[in-house]
N, C-alpha and C. Protein backbone atom coordinates (compact mmCIF):
# COMPACT_ATOMS: atom_id res chain seq x y z
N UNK A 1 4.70 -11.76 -7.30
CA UNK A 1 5.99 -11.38 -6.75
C UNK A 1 6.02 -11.70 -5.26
N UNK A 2 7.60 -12.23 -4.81
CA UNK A 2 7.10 -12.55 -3.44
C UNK A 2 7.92 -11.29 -2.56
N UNK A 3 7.20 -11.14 -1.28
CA UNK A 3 7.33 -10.25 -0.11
C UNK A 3 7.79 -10.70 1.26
N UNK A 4 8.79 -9.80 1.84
CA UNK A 4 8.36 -10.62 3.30
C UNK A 4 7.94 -9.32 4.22
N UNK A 5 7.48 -9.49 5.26
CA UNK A 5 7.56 -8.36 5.95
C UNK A 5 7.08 -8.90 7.81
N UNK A 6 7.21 -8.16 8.57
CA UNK A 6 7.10 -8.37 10.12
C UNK A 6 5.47 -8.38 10.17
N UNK A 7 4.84 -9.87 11.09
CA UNK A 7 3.87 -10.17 11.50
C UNK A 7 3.88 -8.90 12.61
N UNK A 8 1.89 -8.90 12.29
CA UNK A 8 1.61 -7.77 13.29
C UNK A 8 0.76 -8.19 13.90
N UNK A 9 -0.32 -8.09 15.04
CA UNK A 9 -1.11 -8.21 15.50
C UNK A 9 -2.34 -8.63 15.32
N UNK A 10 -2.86 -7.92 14.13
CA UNK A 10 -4.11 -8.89 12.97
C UNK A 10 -3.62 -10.18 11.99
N UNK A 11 -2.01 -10.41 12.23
CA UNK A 11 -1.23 -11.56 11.50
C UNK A 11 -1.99 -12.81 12.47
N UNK A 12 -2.40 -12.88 13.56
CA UNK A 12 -2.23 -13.94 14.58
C UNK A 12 -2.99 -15.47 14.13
N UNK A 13 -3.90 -14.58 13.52
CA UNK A 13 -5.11 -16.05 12.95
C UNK A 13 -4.31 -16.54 11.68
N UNK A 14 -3.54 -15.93 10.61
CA UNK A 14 -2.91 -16.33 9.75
C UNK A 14 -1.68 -17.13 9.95
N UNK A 15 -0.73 -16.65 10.90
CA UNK A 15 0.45 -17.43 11.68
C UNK A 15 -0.15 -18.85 12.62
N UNK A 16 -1.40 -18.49 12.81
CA UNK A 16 -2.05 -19.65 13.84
C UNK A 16 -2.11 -21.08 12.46
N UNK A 17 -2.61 -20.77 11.17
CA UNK A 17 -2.75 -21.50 10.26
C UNK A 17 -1.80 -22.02 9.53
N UNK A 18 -0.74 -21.25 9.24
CA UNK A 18 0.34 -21.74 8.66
C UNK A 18 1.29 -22.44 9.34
N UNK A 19 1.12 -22.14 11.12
CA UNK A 19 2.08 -23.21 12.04
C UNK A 19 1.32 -24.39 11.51
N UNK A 20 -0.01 -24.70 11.82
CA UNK A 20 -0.46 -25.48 12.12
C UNK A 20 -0.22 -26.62 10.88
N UNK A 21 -0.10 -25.72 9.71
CA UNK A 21 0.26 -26.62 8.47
C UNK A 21 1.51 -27.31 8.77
N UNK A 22 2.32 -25.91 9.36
CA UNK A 22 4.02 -26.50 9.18
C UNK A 22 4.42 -28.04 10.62
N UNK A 23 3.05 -28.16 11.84
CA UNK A 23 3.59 -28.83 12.56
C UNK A 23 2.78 -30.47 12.09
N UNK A 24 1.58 -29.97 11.24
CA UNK A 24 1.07 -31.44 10.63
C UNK A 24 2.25 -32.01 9.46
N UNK A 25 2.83 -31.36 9.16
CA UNK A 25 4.40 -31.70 8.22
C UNK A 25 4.93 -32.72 8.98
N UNK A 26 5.12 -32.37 10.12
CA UNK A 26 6.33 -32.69 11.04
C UNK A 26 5.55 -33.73 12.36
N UNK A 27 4.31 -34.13 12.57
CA UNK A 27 3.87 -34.83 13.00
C UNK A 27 4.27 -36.25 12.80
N UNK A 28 4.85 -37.05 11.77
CA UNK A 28 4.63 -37.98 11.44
C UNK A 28 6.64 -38.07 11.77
N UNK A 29 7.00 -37.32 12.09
CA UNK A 29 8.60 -37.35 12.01
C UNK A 29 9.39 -37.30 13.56
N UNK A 30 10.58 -38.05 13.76
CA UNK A 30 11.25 -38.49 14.92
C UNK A 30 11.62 -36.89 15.39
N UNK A 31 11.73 -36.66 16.22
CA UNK A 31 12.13 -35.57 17.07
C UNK A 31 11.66 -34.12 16.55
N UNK A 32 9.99 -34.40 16.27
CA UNK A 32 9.32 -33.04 16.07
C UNK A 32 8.93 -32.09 17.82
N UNK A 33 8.10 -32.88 18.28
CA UNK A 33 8.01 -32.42 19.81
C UNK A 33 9.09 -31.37 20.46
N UNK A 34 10.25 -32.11 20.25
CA UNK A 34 11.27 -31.15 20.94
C UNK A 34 11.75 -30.22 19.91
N UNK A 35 11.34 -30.16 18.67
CA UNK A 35 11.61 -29.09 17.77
C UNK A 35 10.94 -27.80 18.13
N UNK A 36 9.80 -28.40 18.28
CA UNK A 36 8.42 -27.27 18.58
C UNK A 36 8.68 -26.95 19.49
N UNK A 37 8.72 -27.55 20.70
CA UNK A 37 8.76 -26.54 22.33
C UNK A 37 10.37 -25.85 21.96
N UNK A 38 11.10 -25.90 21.22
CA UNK A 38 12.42 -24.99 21.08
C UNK A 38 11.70 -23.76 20.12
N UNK A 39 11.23 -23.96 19.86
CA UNK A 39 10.08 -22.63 18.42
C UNK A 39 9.62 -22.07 19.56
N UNK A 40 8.39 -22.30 20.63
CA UNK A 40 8.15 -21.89 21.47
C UNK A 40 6.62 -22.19 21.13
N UNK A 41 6.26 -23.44 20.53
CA UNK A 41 5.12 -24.18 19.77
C UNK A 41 4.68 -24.94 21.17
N UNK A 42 3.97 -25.04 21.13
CA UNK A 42 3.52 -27.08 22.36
C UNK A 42 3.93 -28.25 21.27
N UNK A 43 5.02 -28.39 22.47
CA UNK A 43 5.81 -29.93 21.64
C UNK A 43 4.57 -30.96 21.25
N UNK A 44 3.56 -30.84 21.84
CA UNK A 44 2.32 -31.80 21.57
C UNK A 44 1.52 -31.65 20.14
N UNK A 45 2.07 -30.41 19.27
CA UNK A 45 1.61 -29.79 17.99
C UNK A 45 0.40 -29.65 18.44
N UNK A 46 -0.38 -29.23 19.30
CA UNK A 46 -2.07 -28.52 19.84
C UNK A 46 -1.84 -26.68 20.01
N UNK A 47 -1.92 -26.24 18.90
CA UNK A 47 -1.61 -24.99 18.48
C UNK A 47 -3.16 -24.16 18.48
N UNK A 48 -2.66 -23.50 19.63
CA UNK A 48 -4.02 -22.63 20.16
C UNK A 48 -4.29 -21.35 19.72
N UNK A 49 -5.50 -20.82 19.68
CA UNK A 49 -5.86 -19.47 19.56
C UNK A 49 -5.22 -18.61 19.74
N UNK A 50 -4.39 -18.73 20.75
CA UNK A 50 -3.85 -17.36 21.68
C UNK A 50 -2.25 -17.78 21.57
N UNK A 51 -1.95 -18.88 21.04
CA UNK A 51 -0.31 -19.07 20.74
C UNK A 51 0.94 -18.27 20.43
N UNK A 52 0.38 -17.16 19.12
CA UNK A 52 0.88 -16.31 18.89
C UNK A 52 0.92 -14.56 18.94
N UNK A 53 0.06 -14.81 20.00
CA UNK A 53 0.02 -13.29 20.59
C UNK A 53 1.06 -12.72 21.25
N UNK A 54 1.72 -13.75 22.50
CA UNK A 54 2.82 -13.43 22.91
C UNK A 54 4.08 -13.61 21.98
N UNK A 55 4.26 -14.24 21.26
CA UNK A 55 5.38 -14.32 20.56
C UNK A 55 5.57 -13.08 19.42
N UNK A 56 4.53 -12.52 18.82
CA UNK A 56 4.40 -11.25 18.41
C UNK A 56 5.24 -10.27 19.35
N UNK A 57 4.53 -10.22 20.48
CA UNK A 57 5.41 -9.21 21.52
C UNK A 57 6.75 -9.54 21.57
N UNK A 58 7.12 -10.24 21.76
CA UNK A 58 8.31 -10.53 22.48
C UNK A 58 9.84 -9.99 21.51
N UNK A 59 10.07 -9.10 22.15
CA UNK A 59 10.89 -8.21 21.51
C UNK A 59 13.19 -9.38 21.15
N UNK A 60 12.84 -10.50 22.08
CA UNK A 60 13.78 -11.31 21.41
C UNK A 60 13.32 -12.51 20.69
N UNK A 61 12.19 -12.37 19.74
CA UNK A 61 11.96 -12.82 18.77
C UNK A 61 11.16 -11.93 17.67
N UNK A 62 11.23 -13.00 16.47
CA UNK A 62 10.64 -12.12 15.13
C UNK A 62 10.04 -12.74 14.29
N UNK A 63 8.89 -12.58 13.93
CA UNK A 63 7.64 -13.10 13.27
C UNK A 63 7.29 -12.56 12.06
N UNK A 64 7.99 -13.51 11.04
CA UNK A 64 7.31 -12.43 9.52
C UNK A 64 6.47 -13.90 9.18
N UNK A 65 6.09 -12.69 7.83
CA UNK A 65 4.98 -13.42 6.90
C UNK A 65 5.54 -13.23 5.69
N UNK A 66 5.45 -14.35 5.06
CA UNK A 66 5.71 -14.60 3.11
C UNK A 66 4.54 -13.86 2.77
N UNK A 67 4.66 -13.09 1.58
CA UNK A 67 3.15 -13.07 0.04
C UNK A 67 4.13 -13.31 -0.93
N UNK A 68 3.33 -14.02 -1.47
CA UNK A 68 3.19 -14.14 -3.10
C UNK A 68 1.88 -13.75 -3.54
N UNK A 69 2.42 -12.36 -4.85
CA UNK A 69 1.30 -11.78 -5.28
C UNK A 69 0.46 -11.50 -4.61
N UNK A 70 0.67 -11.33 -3.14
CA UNK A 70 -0.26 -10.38 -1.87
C UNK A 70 -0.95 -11.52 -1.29
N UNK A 71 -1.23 -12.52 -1.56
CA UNK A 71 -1.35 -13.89 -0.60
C UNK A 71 -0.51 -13.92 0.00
N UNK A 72 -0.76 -13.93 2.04
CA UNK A 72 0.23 -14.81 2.58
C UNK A 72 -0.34 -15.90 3.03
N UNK A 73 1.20 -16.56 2.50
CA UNK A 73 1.49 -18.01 2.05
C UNK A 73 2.64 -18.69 2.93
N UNK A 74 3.25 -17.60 3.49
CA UNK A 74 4.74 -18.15 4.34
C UNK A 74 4.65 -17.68 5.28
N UNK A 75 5.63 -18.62 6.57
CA UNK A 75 5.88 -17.90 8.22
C UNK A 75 7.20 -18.22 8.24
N UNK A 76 7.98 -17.43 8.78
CA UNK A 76 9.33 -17.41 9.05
C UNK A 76 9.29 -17.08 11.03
N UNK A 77 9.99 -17.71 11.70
CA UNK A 77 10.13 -17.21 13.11
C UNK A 77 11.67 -17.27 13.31
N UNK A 78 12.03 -17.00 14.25
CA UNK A 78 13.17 -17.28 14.47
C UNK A 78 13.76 -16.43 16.26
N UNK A 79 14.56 -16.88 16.80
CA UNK A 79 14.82 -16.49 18.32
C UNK A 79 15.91 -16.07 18.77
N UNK A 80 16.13 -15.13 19.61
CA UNK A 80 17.52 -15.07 20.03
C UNK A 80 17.69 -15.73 21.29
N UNK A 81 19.06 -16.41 21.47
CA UNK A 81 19.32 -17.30 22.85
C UNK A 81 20.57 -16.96 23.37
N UNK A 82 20.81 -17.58 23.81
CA UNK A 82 22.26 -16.96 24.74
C UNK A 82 23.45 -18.55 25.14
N UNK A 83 24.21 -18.29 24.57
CA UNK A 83 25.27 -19.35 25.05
C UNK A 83 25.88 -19.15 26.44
N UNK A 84 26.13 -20.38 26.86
CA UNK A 84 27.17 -20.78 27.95
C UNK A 84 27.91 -19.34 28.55
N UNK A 85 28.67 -19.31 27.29
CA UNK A 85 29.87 -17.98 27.41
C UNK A 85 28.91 -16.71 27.36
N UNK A 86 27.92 -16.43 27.14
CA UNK A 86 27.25 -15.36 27.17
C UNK A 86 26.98 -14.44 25.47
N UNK A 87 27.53 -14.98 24.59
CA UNK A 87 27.07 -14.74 23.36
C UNK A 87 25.82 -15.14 23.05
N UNK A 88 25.79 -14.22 21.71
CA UNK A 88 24.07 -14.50 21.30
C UNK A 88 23.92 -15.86 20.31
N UNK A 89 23.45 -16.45 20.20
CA UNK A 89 23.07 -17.53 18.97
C UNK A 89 21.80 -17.19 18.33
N UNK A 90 21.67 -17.46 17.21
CA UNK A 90 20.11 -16.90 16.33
C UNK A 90 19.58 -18.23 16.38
N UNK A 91 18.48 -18.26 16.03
CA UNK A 91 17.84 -19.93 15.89
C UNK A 91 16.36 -20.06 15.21
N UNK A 92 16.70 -20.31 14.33
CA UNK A 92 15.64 -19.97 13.10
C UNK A 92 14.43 -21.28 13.56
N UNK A 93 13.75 -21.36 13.80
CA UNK A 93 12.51 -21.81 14.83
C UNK A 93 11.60 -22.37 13.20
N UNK A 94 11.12 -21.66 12.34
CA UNK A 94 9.99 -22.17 11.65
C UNK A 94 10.34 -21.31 9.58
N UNK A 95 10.73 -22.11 8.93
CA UNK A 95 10.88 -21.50 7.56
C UNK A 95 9.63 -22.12 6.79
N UNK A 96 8.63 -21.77 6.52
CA UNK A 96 7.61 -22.90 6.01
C UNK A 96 6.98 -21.33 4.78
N UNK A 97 6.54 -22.57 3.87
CA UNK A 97 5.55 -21.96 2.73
C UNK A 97 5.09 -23.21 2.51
N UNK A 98 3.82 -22.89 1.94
CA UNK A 98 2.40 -23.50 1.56
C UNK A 98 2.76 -24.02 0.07
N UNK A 99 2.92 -25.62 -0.28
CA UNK A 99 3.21 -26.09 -1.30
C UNK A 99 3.27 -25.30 -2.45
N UNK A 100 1.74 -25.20 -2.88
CA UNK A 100 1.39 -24.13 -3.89
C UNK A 100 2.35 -23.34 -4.25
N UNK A 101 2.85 -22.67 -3.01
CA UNK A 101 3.73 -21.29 -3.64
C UNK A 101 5.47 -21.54 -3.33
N UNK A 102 5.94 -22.93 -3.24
CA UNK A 102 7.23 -23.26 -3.56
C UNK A 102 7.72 -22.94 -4.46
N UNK A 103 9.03 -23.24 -4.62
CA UNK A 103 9.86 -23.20 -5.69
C UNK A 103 9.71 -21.72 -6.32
N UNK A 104 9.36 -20.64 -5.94
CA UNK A 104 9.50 -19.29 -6.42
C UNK A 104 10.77 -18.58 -5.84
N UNK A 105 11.18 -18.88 -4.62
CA UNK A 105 12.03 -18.01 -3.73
C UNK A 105 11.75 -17.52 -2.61
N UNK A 106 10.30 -17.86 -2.53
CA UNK A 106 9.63 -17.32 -0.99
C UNK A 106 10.16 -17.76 0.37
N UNK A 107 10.82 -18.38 0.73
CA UNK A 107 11.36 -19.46 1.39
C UNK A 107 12.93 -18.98 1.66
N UNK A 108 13.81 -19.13 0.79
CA UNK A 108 15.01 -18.00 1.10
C UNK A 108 14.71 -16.73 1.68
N UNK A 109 13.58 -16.19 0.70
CA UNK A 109 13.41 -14.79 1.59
C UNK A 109 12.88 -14.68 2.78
N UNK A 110 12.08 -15.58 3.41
CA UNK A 110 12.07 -15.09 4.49
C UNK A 110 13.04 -15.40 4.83
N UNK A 111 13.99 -17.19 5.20
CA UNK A 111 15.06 -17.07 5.76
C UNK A 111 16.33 -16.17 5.40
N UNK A 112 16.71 -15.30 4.61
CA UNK A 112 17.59 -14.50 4.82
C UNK A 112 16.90 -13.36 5.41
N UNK A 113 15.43 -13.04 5.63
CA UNK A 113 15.34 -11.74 6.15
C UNK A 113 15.47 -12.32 7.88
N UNK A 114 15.45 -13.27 8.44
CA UNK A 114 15.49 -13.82 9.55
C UNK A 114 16.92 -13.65 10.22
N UNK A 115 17.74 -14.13 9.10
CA UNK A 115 19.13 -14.27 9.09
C UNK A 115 19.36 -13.05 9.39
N UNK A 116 19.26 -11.86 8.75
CA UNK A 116 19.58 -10.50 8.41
C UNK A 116 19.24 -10.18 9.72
N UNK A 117 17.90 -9.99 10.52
CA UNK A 117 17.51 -10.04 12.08
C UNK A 117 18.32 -9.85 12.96
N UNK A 118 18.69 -11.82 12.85
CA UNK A 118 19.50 -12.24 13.68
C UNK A 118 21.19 -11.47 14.42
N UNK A 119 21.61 -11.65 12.40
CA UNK A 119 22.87 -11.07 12.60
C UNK A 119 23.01 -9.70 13.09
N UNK A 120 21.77 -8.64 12.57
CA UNK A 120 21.98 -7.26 13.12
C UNK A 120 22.10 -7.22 14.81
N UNK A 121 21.44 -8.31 15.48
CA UNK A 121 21.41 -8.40 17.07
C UNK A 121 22.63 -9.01 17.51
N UNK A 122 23.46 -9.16 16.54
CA UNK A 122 25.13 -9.77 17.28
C UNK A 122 24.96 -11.19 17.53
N UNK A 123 24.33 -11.90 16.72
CA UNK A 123 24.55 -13.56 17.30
C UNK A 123 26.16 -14.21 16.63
N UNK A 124 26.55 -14.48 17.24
CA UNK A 124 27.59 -15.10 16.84
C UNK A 124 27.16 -16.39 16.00
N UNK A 125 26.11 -17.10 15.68
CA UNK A 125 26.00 -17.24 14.62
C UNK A 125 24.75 -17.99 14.98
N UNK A 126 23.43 -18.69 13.53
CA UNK A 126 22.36 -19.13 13.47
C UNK A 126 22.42 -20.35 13.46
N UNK A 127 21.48 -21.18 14.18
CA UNK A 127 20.98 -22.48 13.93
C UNK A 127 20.02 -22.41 13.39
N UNK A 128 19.49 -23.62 12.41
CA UNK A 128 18.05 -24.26 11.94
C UNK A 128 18.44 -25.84 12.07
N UNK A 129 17.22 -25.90 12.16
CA UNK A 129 17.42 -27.41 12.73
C UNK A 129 15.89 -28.14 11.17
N UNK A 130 17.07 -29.12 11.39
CA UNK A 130 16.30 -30.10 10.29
C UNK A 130 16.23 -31.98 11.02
N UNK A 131 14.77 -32.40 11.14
CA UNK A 131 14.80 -33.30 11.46
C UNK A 131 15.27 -34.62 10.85
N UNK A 132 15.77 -35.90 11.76
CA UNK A 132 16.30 -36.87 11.06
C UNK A 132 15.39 -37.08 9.79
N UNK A 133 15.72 -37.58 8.57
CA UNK A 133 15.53 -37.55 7.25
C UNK A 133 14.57 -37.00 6.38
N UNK A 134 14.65 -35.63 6.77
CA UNK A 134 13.83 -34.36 6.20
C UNK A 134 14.62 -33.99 5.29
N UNK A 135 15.77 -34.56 4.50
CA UNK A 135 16.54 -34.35 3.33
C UNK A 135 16.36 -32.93 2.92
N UNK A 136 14.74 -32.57 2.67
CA UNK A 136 14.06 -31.60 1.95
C UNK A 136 15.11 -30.48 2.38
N UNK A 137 14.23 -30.35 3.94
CA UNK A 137 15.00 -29.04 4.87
C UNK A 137 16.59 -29.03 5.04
N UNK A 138 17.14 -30.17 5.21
CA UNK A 138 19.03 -30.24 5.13
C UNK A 138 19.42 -29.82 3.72
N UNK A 139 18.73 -30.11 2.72
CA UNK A 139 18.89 -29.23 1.52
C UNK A 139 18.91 -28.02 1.09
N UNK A 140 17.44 -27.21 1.54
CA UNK A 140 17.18 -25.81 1.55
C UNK A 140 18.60 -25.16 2.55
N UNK A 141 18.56 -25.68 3.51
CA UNK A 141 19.86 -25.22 4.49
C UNK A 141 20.94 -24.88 3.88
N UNK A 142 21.48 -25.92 3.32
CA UNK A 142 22.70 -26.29 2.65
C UNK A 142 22.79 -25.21 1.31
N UNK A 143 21.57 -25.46 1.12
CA UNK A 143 21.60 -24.32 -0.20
C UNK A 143 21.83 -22.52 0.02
N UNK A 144 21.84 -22.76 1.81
CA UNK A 144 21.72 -21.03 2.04
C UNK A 144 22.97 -21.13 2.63
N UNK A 145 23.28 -21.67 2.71
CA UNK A 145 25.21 -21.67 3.34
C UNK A 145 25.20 -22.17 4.91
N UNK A 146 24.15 -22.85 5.21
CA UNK A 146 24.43 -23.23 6.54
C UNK A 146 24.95 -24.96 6.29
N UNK A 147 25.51 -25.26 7.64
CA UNK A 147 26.53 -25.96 7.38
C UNK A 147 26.46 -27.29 8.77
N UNK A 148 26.36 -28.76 8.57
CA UNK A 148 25.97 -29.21 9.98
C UNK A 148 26.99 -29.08 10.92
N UNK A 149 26.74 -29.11 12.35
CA UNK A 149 27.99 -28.28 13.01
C UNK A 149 28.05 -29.64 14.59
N UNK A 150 26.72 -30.15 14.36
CA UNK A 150 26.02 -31.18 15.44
C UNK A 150 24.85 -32.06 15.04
N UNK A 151 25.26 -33.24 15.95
CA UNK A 151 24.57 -34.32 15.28
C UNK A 151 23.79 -34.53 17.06
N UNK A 152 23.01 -34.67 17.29
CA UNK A 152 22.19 -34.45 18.75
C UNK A 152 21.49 -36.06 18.84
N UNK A 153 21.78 -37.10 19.39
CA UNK A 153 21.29 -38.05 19.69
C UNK A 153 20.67 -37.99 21.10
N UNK A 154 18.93 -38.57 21.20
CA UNK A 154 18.31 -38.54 22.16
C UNK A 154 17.89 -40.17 22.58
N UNK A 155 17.49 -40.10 23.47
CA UNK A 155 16.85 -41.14 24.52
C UNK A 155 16.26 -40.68 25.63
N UNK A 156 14.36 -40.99 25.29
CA UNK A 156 13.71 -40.54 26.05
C UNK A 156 14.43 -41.14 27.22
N UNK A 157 13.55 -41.27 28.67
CA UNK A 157 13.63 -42.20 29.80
C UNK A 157 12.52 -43.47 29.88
N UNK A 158 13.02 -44.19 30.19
CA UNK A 158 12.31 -45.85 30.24
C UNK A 158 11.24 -45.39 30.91
C-alpha cells in the first residue's frame, strides 16, 4: 500500500539517494541545470551529504517521502515563491519514484499531497516544470489537471 508523509531529519540520507536517482534521470536532458538550482539542488547535479538538511528546515518548503508497503521509494519537494504582484506561487521542485514502484499511484500521491501544501499556504496557483521532451512528466502533469501556461526559451551567453 502506498503512503506519503513529511521528511524528517533521519529522512536526509534517503532524500540524498532518491534526488540523486531523480537528477541522473535528468542528466542527459536540455535544461536540467536550471531545473535543479530552481529545486534548490546544484544545477551541476553534485548532490552532497549535507544538501538536505537545510531544506528540511526551511519552513517555506516541504519534503515528503513515498512508501510502498513501508519501503521508501518516493521524494516529493516542492516551494513557495512570491510573484511580481506579491502573491504566492507553489512550485513543485521534484515528483520522483523509483521505477520498481511505478504505476501503483505513488506519484499522484505525493503530488497531490504537495499540491494540498501548497494550496493551504494561499498560492495562487502551482507550477511543475517538465523538461523539453520528457513527454513522460508533461503526461503525469496533464493527467493531474495541470495545464501548460509557458513555453520558456533560453540562450546561454556566447
Amino acid at each position: 500500500m502506498e503512503a506519503v508523509r513529511v521528511a524528517e531529519a533521519g529522512d536526509a540520507e534517503t532524500c540524498l539517494d532518491l534526488a540523486t536517482e531523480f537528477v541522473a534521470g535528468l542528466a542527459v536532458r536540455r535544461g536540467a541545470p536550471l531545473l535543479l538550482a530552481g529545486a534548490g539542488l546544484p544545477a551541476d547535479g553534485a548532490i552532497g551529504p549535507g544538501s538536505f538538511e537545510g531544506l528540511l528546515k526551511d519552513p517555506g518548503r516541504r519534503v515528503l517521502m513515498g512508501t510502498l508497503d513501508g519501503h521508501l521509494c518516493g521524494l516529493g519537494m516542492g516551494h513557495l515563491d512570491t510573484l511580481p504582484d506579491g502573491r504566492r506561487l507553489g512550485r513543485l521542485d521534484i515528483c520522483y519514484v523509483q521505477p520498481d514502484a511505478r504505476g501503483v499511484g505513488l506519484g499522484r500521491l505525493l503530488l497531490d499531497t504537495i499540491v494540498g501544501w501548497l494550496t493551504e499556504q494561499g498560492c495562487a496557483g502551482i507550477d511543475g516544470l517538465a523538461l523539453p521532451g520528457d513527454r513522460e512528466a508533461k503526461n503525469f502533469f496533464e493527467a493531474s489537471g495541470f495545464k501548460a501556461r509557458l513555453l520558456t526559451m533560453h540562450r546561454p551567453p556566447e
